[in-house]
Protein backbone atom coordinates (compact mmCIF):
# COMPACT_ATOMS: atom_id res chain seq x y z
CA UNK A 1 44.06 -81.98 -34.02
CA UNK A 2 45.52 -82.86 -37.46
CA UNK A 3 46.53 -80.44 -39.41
CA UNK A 4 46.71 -80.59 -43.42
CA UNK A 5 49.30 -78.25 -45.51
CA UNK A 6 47.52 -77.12 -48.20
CA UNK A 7 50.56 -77.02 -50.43
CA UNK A 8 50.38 -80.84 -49.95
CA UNK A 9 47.00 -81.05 -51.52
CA UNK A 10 47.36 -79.81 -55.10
CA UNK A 11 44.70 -77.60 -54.84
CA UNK A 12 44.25 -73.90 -56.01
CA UNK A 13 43.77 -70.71 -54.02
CA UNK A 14 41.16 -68.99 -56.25
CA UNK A 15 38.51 -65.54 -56.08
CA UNK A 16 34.95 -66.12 -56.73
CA UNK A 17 33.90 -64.00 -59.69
CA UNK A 18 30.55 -64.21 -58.15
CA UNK A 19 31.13 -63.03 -54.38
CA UNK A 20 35.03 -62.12 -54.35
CA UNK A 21 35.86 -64.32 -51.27
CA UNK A 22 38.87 -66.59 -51.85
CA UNK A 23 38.19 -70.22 -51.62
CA UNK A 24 40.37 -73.52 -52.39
CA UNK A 25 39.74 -75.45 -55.84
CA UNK A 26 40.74 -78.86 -56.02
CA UNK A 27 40.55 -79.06 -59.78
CA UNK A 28 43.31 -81.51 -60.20
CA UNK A 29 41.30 -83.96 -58.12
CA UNK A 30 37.87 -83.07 -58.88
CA UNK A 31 36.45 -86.05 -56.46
CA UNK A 32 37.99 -84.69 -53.89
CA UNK A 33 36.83 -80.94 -54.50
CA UNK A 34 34.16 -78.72 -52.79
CA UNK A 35 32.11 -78.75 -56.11
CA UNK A 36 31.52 -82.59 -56.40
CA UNK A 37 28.97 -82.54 -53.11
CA UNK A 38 26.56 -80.85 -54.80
CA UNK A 39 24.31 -83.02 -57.97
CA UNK A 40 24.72 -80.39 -61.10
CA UNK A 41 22.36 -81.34 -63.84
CA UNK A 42 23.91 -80.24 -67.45
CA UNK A 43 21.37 -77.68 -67.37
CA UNK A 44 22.74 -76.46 -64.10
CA UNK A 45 26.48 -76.32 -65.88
CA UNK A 46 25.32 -74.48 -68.77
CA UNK A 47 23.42 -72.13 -66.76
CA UNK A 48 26.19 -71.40 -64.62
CA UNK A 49 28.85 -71.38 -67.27
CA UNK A 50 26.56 -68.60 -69.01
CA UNK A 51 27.04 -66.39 -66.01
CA UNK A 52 30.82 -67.19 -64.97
CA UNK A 53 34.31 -69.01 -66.57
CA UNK A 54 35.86 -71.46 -64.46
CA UNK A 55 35.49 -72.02 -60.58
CA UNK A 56 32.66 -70.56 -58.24
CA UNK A 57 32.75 -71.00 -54.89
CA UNK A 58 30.90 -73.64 -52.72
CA UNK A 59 28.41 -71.23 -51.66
CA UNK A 60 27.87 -69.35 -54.44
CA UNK A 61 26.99 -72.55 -56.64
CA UNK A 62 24.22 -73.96 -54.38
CA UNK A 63 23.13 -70.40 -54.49
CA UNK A 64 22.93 -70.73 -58.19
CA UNK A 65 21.02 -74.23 -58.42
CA UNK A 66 18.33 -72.61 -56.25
CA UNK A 67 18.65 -69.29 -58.19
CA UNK A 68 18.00 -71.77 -61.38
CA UNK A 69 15.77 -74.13 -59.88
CA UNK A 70 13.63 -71.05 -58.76
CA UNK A 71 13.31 -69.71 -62.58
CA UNK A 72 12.38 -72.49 -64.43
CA UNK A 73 9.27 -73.34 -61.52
CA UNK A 74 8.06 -69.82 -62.40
């Protein structure tokens, strides 16, 4: 099994404001980050951006593009 130092990545221990659990941001290499699997739209961004500053975690922003998604097909 390989293991990777995190140090050696660049990336950032952060909190979610959303759900408190720590996660890792890669914000220095946004390509290589959690966030870039997932297709935001610009409405997505703003309507995430309304709710939170900076970095959510992986699982709290797909929860958000359904939470989104969900209100404007209502």
């Amino acid at each position: 099994m390989n293991r990777i130092n995190v140090s050696d990545l660049n990336v950032e221990k952060k909190e979610c404001p959303r759900c408190q659990q720590e996660f890792f941001c890669n914000v220095s290499n946004i390509e290589q980050c959690q966030c870039s699997k997932i297709n935001l739209s610009k409405l997505h961004s703003r309507y995430i951006s309304e709710h939170y500053t900076g970095c959510v975690c992986f699982s709290c922003l797909k929860l958000m593009v359904l939470e989104f998604d969900k209100q404007i097909s209502d």
